[in-house]
Protein backbone atom coordinates (compact mmCIF):
# COMPACT_ATOMS: atom_id res chain seq x y z
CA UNK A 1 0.00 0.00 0.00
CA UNK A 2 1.54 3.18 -1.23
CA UNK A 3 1.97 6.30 1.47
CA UNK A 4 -1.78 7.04 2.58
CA UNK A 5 -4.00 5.71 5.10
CA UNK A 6 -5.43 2.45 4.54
CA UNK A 7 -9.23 1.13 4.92
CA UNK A 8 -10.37 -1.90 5.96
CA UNK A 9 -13.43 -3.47 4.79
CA UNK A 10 -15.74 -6.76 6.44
CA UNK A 11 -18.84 -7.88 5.81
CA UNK A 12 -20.43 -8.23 9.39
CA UNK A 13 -23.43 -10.52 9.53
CA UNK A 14 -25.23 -12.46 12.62
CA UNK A 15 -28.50 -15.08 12.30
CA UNK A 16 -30.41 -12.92 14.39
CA UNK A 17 -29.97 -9.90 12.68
CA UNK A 18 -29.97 -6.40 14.26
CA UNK A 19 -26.97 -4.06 15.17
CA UNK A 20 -23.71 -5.39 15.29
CA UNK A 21 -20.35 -3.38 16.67
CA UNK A 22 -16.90 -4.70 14.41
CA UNK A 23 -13.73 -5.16 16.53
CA UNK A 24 -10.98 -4.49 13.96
CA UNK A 25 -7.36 -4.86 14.98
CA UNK A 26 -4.00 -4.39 13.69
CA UNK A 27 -0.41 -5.44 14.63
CA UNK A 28 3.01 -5.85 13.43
CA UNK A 29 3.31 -9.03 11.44
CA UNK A 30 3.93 -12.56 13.06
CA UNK A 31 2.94 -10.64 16.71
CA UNK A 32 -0.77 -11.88 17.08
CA UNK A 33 -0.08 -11.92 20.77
CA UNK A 34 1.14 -8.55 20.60
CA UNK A 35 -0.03 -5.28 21.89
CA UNK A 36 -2.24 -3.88 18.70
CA UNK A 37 -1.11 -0.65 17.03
CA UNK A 38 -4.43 -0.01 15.89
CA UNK A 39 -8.01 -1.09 16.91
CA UNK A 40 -11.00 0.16 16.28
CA UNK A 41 -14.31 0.19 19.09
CA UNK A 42 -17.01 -2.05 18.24
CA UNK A 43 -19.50 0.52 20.46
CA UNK A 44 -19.21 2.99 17.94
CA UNK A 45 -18.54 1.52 14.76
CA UNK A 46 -21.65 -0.40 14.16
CA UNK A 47 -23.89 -1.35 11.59
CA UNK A 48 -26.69 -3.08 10.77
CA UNK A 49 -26.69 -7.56 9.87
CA UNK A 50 -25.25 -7.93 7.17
CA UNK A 51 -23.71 -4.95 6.18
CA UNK A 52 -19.85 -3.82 5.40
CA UNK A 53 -17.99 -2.82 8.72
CA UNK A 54 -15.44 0.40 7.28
CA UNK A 55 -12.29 1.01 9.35
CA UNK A 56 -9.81 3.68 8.13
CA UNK A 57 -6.07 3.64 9.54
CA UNK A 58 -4.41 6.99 9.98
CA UNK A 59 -1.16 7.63 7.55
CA UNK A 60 0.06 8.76 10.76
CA UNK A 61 -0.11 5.56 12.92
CA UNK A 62 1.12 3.21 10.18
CA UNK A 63 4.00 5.77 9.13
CA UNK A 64 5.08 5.59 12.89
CA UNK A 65 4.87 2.00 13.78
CA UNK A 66 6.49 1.55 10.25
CA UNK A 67 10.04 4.00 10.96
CA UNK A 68 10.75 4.87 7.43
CA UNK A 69 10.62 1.18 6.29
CA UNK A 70 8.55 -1.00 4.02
CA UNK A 71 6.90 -2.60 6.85
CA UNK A 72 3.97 -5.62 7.12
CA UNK A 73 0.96 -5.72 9.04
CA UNK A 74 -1.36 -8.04 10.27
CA UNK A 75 -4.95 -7.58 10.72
CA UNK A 76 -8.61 -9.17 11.49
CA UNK A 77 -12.01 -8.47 12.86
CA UNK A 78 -14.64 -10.03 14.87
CA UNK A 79 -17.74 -9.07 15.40
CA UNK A 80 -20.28 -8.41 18.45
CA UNK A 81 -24.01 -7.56 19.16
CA UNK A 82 -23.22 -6.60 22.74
CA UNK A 83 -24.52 -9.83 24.16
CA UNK A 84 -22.48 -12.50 22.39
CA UNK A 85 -18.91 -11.86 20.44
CA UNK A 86 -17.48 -14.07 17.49
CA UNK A 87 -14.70 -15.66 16.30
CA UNK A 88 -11.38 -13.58 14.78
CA UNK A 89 -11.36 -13.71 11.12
CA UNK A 90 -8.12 -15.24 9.11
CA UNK A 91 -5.44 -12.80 9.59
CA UNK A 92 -4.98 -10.87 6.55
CA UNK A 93 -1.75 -8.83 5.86
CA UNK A 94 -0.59 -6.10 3.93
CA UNK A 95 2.54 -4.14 3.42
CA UNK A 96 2.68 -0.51 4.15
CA UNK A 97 5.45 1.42 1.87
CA UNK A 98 6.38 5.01 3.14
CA UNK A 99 9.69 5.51 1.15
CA UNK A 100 9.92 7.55 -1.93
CA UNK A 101 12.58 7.06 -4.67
CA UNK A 102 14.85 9.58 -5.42
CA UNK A 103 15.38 11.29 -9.18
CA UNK A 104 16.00 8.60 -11.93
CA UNK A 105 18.51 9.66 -14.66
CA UNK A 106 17.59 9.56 -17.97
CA UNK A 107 19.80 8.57 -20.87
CA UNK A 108 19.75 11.20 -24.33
CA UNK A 109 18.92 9.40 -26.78
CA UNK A 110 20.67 8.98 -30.29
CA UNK A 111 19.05 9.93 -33.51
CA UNK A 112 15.64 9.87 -33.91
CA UNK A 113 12.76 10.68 -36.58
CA UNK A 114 8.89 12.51 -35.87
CA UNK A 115 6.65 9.66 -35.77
CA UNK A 116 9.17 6.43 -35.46
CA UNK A 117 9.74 4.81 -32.01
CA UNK A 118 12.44 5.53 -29.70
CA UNK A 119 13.95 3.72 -27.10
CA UNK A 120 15.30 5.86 -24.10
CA UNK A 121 16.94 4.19 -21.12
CA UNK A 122 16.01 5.03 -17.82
CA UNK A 123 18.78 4.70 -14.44
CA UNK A 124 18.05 4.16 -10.90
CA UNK A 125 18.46 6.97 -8.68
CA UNK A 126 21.76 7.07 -6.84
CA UNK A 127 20.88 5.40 -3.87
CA UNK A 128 17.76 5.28 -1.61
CA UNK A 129 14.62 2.98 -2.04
CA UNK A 130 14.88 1.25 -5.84
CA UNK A 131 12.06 2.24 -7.51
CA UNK A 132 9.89 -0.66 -8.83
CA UNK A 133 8.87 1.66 -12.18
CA UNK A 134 8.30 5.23 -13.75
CA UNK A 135 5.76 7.09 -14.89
CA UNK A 136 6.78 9.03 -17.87
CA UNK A 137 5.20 11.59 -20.53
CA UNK A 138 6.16 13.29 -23.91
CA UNK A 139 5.42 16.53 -24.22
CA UNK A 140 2.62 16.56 -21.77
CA UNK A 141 0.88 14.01 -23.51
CA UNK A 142 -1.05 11.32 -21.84
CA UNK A 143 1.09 9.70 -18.65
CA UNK A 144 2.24 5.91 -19.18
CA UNK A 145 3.81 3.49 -16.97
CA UNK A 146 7.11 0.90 -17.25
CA UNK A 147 8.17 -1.70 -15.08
CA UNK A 148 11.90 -1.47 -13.26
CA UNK A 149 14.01 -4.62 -13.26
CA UNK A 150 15.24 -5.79 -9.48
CA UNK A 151 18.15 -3.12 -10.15
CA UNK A 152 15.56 -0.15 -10.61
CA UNK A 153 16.17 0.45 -14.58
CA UNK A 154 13.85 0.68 -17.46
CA UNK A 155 13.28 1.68 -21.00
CA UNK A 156 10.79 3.89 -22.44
CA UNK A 157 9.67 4.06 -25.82
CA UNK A 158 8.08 6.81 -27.37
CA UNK A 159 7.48 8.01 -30.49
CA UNK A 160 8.32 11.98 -31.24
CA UNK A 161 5.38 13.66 -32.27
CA UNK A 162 7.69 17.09 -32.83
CA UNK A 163 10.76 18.37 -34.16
CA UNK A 164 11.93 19.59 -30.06
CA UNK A 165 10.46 17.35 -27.80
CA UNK A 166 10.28 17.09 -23.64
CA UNK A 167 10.31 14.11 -21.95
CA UNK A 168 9.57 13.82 -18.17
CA UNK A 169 10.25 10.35 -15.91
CA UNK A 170 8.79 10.17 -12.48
CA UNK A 171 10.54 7.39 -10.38
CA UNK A 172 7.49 5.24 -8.68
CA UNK A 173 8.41 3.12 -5.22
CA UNK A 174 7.07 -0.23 -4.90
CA UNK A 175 3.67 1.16 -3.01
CA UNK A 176 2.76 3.75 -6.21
CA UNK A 177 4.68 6.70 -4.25
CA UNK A 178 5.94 9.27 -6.54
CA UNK A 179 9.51 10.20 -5.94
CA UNK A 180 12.12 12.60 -8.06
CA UNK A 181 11.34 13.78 -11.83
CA UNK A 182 13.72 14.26 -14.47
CA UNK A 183 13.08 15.56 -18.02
CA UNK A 184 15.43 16.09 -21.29
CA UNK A 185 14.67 17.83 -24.13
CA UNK A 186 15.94 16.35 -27.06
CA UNK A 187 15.21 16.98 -31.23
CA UNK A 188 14.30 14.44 -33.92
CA UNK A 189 14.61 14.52 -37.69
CA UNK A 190 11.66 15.29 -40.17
CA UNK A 191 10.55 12.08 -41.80
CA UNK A 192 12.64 11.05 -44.63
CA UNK A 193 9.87 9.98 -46.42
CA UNK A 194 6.51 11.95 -47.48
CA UNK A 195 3.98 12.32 -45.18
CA UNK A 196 0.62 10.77 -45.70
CA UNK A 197 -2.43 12.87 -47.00
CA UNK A 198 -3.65 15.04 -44.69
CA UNK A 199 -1.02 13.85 -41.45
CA UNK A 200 0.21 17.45 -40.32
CA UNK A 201 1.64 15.88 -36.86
CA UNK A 202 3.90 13.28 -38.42
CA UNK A 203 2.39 10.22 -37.24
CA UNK A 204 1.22 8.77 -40.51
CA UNK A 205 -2.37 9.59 -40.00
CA UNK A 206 -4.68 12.18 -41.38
CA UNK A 207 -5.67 14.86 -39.04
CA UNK A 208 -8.60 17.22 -38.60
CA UNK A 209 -7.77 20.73 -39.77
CA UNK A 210 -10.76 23.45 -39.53
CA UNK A 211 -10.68 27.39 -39.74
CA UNK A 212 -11.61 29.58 -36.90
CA UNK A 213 -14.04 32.24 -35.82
CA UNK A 214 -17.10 29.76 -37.02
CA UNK A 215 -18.43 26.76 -35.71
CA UNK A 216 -18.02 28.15 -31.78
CA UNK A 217 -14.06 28.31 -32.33
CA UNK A 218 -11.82 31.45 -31.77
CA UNK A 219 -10.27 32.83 -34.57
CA UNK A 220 -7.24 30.38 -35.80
CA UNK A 221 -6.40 27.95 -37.70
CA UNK A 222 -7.17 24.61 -35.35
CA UNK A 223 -5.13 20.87 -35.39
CA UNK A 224 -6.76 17.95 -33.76
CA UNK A 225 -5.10 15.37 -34.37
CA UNK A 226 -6.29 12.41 -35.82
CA UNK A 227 -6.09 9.11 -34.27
CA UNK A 228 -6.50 6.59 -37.34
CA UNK A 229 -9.76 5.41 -35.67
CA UNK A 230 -12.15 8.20 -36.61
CA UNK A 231 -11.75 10.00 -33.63
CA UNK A 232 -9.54 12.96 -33.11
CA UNK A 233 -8.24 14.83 -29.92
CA UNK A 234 -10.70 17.15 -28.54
CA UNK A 235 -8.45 19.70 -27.18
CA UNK A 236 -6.92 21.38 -30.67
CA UNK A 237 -3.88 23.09 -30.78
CA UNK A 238 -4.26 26.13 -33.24
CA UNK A 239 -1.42 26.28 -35.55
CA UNK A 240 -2.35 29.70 -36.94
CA UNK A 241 -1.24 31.04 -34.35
CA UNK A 242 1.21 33.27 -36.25
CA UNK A 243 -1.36 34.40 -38.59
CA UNK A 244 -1.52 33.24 -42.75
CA UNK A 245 1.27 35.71 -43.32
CA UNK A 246 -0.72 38.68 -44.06
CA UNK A 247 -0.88 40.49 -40.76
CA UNK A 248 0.45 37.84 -38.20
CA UNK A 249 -2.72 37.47 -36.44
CA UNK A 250 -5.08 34.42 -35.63
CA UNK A 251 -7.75 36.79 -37.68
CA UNK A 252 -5.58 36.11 -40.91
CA UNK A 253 -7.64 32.98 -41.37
CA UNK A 254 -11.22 34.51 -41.12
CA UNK A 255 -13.30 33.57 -44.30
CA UNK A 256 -10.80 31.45 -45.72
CA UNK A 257 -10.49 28.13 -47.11
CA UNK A 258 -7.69 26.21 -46.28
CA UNK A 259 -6.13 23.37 -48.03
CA UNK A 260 -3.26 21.02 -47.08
CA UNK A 261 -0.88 18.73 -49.54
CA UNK A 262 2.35 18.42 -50.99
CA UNK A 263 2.35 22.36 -52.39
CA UNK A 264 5.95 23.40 -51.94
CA UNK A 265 7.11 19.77 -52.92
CA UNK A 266 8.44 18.44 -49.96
CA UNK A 267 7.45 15.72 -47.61
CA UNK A 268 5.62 17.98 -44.89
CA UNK A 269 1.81 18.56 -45.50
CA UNK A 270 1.38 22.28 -46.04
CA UNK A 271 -1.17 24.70 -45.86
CA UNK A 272 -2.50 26.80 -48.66
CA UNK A 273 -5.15 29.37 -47.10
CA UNK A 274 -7.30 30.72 -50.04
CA UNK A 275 -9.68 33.60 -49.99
CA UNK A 276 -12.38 34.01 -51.72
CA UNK A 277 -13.64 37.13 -50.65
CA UNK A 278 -12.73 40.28 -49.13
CA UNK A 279 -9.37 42.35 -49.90
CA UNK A 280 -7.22 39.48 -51.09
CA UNK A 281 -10.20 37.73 -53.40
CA UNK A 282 -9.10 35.23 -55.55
CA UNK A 283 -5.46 34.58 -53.68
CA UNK A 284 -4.05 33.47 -50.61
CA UNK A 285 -1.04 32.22 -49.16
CA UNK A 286 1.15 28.98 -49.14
CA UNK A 287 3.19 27.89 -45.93
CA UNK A 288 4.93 25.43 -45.62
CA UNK A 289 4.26 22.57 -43.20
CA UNK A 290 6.21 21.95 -40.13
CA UNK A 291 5.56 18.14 -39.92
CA UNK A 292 5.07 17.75 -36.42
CA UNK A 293 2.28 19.88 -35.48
CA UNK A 294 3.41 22.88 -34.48
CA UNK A 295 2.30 25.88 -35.23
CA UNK A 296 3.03 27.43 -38.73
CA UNK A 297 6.04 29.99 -39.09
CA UNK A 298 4.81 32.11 -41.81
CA UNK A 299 8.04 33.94 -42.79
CA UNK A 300 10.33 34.64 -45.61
CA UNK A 301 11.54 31.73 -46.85
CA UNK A 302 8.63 29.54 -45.88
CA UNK A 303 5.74 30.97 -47.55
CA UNK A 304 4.69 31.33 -51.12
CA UNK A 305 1.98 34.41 -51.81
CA UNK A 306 -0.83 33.19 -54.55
CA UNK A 307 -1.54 36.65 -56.00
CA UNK A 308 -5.43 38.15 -56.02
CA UNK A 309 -6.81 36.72 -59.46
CA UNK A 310 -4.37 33.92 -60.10
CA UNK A 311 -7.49 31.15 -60.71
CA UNK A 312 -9.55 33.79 -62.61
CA UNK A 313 -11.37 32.06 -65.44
CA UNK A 314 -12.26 33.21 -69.07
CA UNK A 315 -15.04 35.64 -67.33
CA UNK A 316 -13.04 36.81 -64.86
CA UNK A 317 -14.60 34.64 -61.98
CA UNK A 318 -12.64 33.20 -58.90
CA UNK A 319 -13.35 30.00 -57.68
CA UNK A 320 -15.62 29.98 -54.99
CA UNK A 321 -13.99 26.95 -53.58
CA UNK A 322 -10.66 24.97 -53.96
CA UNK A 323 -9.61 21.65 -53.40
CA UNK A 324 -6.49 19.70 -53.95
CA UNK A 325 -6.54 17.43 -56.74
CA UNK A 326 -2.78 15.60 -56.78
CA UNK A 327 -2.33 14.46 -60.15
CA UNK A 328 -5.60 14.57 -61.53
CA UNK A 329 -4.22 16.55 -65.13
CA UNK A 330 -1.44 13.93 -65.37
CA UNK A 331 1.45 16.66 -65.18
CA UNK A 332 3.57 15.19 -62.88
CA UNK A 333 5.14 18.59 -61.60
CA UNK A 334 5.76 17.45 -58.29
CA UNK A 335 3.36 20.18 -57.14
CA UNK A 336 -0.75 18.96 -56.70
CA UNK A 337 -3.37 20.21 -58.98
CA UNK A 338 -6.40 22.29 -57.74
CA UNK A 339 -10.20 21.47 -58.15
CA UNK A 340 -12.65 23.69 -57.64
CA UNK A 341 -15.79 25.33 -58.46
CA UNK A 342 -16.64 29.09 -59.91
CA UNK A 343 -18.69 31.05 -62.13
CA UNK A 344 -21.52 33.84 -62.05
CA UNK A 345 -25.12 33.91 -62.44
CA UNK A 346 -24.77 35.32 -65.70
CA UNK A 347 -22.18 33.03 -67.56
CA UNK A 348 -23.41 29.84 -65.09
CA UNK A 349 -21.11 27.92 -62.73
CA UNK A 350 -18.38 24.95 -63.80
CA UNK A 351 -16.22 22.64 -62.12
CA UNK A 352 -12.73 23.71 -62.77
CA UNK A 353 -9.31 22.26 -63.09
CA UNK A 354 -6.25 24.24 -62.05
CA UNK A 355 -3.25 22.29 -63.22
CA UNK A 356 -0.05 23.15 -61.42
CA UNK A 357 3.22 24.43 -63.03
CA UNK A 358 6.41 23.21 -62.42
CA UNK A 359 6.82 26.37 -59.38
CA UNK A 360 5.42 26.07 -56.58
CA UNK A 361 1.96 28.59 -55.98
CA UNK A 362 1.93 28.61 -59.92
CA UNK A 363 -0.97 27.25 -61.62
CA UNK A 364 -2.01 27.31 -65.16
CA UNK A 365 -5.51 28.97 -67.26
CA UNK A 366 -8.36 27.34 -65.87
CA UNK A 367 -9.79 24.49 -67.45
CA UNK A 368 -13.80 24.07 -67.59
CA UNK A 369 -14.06 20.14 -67.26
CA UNK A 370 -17.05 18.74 -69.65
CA UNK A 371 -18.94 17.16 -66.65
CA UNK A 372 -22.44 17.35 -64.82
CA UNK A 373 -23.43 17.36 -61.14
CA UNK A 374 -24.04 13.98 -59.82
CA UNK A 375 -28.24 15.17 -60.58
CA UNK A 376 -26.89 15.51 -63.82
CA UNK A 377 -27.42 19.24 -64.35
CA UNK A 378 -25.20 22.26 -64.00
CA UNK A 379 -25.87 23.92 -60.37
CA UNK A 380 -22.30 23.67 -59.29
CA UNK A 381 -23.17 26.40 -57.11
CA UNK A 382 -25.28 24.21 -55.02
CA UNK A 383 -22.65 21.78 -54.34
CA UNK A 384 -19.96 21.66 -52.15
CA UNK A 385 -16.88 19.41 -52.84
CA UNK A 386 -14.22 17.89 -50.44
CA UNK A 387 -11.16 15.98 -51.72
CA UNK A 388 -8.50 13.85 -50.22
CA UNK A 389 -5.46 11.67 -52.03
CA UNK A 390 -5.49 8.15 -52.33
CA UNK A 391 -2.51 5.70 -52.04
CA UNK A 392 -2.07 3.70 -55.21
CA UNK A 393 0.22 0.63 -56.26
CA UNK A 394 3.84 2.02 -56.70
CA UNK A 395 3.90 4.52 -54.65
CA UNK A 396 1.63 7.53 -56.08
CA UNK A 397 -2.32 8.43 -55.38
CA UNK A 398 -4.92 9.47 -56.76
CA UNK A 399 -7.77 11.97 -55.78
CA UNK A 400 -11.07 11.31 -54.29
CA UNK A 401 -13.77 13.70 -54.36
CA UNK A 402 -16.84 14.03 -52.09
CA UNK A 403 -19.64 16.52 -53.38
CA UNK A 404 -23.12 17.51 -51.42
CA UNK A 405 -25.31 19.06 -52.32
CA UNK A 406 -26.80 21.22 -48.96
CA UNK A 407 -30.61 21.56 -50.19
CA UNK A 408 -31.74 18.09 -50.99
CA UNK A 409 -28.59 15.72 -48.51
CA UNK A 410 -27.14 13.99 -51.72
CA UNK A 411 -24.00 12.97 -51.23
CA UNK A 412 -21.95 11.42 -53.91
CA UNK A 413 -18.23 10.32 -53.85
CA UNK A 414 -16.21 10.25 -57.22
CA UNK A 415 -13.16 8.10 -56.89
CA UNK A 416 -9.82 8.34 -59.22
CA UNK A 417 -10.09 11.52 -60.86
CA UNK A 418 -8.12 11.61 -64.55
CA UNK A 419 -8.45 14.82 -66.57
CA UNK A 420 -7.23 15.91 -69.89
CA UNK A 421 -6.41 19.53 -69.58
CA UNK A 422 -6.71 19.85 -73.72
CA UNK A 423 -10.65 19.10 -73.76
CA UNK A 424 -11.66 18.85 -70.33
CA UNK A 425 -12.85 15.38 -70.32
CA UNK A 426 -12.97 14.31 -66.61
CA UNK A 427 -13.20 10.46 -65.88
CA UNK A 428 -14.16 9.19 -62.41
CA UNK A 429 -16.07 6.23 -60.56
CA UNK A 430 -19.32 7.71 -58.86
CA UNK A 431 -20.95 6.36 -56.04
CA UNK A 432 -23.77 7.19 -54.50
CA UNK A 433 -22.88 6.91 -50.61
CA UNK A 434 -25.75 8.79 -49.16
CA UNK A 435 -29.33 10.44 -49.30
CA UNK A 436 -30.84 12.60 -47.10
CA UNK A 437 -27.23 12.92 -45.71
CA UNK A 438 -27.60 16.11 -43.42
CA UNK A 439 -29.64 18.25 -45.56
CA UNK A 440 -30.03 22.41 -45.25
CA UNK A 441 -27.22 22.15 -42.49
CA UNK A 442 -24.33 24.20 -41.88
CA UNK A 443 -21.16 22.17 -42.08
CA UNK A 444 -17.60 22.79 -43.20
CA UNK A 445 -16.33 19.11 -44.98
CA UNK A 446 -12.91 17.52 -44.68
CA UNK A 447 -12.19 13.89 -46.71
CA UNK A 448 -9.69 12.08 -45.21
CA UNK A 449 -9.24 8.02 -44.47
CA UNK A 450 -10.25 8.54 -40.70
CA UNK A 451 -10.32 4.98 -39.53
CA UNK A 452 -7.73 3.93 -41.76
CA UNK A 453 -9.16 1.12 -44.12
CA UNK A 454 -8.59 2.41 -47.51
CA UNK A 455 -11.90 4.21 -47.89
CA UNK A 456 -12.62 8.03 -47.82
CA UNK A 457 -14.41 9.22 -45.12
CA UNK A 458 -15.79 12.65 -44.42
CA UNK A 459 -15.49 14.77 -41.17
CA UNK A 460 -17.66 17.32 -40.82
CA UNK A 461 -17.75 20.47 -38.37
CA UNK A 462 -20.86 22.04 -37.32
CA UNK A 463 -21.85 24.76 -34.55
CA UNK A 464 -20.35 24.41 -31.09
CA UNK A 465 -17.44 22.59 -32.03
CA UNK A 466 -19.18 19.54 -33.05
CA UNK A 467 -16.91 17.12 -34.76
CA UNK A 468 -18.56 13.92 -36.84
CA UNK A 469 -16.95 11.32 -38.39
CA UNK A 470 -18.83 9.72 -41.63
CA UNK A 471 -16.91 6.51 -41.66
CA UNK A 472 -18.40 5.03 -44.98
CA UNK A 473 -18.04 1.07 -45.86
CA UNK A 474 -19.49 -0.56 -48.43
CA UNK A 475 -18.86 1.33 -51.51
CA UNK A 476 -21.31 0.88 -54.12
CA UNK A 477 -22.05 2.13 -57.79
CA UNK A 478 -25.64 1.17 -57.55
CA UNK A 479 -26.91 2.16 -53.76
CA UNK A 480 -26.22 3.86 -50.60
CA UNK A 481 -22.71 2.88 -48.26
CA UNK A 482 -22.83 1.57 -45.45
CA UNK A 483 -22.37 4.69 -42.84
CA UNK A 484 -20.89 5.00 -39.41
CA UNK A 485 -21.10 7.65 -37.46
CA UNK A 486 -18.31 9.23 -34.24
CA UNK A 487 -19.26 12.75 -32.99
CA UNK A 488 -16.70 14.27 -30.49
CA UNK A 489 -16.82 18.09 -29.57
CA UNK A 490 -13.78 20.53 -29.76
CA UNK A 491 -13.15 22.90 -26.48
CA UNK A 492 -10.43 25.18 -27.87
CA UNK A 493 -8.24 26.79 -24.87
């Protein structure tokens, strides 16, 4: 038993019933015959036939029969109802454990990557009790727990979820008492290899990324992280908080749309923050990823600037909405392709193709694709799309597109996007996941593979921080997915 008082529990019973008085008493171990150091007065600690007799021993007395040491007791009860009194119980024992370890010492580790395990040993204090294990924590994350070997050392492993990372180890005595904490800071490599579609934290895993002042959510740009299960951290982190790079506040991000991907060709996820309104219509901002999580650094040297007007099309429109598209025009420029939707009530709406250039932030004329809504007429302006890359065989992906349409709760999914950029001929596999799928609400739409199993799913954001998941199984050309739902809130701090 750690360093805390200690309760006793019997069940008291006797065939006549009525009130009963519990005799608890407690010794040093092997001294039945002894003089008790504790025992409790069966005229006033009573209870009724039948019930459980509670009797609580002091930190105090068991600290000061115990001197410092690990120390057993031995204890037992009887019971009374004044007239008659019973047998002693079995003696039960317990050990009582006062001591406290002193600070472990923890080794720095060697190289290490964001996302890939590392193995950290951990030393016994100096001298004092041996701790029997540690509590540790990365970067105030969630505690965990390791066992000691008889000599008092360990090893940790974590994985580094950021480029600087802090790692705590409190040494734990045999009885759960906390002793001495250490912590190291050490640094870890971005991953070698390119992160996957819509990971910002480095972990392999596609994480929930949502714009501020909407949805009951301070201005920002808010990360929660994704946990390959659907779910995602409620507490968000926002990584805006450096502003887009136009005036270095959270506010930057107000009435945009923000996109992440590959767009300064490296293996971090970045952010491209798109406006399609106010002073900066039609342009926006690329930064480029930190791969761990952290907040953004928009500053020379890691941002791109997407002039006002650079995805005007042959009327002068800007898109209303953007959407990464990877390699849907075939280009292979190393930089991803845009998708997204403009037009005017004059000229009509289309779905547009924005192939990239081989510089990052460049993108070519606007190409019109020769394709209907999934109703099969030409209200693109009813429709909201969401995309999100697919692995493919040999390394590359392709792009999945979600598009709903708010007024009637359609909700299609087109799968493996091709384009030619010369005649706008879009090819695709449609199916029809949903009907009725949230209709007239207000939601902002991320695709991503939440749980992990290959197929696009769709988060969606809604007022007070509402997060759900639309994990969707199933697929089908003909009828509806299969559709599971996980709804979490957000509580920005």
């Amino acid at each position: 038993m750690g360093d805390g008082g200690v309760t006793l529990y019997a069940k008291v019973s006797d065939p006549d019933g009525g009130t009963l008085g519990a005799d608890f008493r407690l010794s040093p171990h092997g001294s039945e015959s002894g003089d008790a150091i504790a025992e409790s007065d069966p005229a006033k600690l009573t209870m009724q036939s039948g019930d459980t007799a509670v009797y609580v021993i002091p930190k105090a007395t068991l600290a000061s029969a115990a001197g410092g040491s690990i120390t057993e007791f031995d204890w037992k009860v009887r019971a009374t109802d004044f007239h008659r009194t019973g047998d002693w119980s079995t003696i039960c024992h317990f050990s009582f454990d006062p001591t406290r370890p002193g600070t472990p010492v923890i080794a720095q580790p060697g190289a290490s990557t964001v996302g890939q395990p590392l193995s950290i040993a951990v030393t016994a204090p100096g001298g004092g009790t041996v701790p029997s294990g540690y509590q540790y924590q990365l970067n105030g994350g969630a505690p965990a727990h390791v066992t000691a070997d008889a000599s008092g050392n360990a090893t940790v492993t974590v994985t580094p979820t950021s480029r600087t990372n802090t790692l705590s180890v409190t040494s734990l005595s045999v009885g759960g008492n906390f002793g001495g904490t250490a912590t190291i800071t050490f640094n870890s490599a971005a991953p070698s290899t390119n992160q996957a579609d819509g990971d910002l934290t480095g972990d392999n895993v596609p994480d929930l990324v949502t714009v501020g002042a909407q949805n009951g959510l301070p201005s920002g740009l808010w990360l929660a992280s994704g946990t390959g299960d659907g779910h995602v951290s409620t507490s968000p982190t926002d990584i805006g908080v450096n502003g887009s790079g136009l005036n270095g506040s959270p506010s930057d991000f107000d009435g945009a749309a923000v996109l992440t991907g590959r767009f300064t060709g490296g293996t971090e996820q970045d952010v491209l923050v798109y406006y399609p309104g106010g002073n900066d219509a039609g342009g926006g901002v690329i930064t480029k990823g930190t791969g761990d999580g952290s907040p953004l650094n928009p500053v020379s040297g890691t941002t791109v600037n997407v002039p006002a007007g650079a995805f005007q099309d042959i009327n002068g429109d800007n898109p209303v909405q953007l959407s990464n598209a990877g390699n849907t025009s075939g280009g292979n420029t190393g930089f991803p392709d845009l998708i997204g939707i403009s037009g005017d009530s004059a000229n009509g709406y289309a779905l547009n193709l924005y192939p990239s250039s081989s510089i990052a932030g460049s993108y070519q004329f606007p190409v019109a694709l020769n394709v209907s809504t999934p109703d099969g007429t030409a209200d693109w302006n009813n429709w909201t799309v969401a995309t999100m890359q697919l692995p493919t065989t040999g390394g590359g992906s392709s792009t999945a597109m979600f598009l709903w349409k708010k007024s009637t709760g359609e909700l299609d999914l087109w799968k493996n996007l091709a384009a030619d950029p010369n005649t706008g001929n879009l090819t695709y596999t449609a199916y029809p996941v949903a009907t009725g799928w949230n209709t007239g609400a207000a939601l902002t739409l991320q695709a991503a593979d939440a749980n992990s199993d290959g197929v696009p799913d769709l988060w969606t954001v809604s007022a007070g921080g509402s997060v759900t998941a639309n994990l969707f199984t199933n697929l089908s050309t003909t009828t509806p997915a299969t559709l599971t739902r996980i709804t979490e809130t957000l509580a920005a701090n």
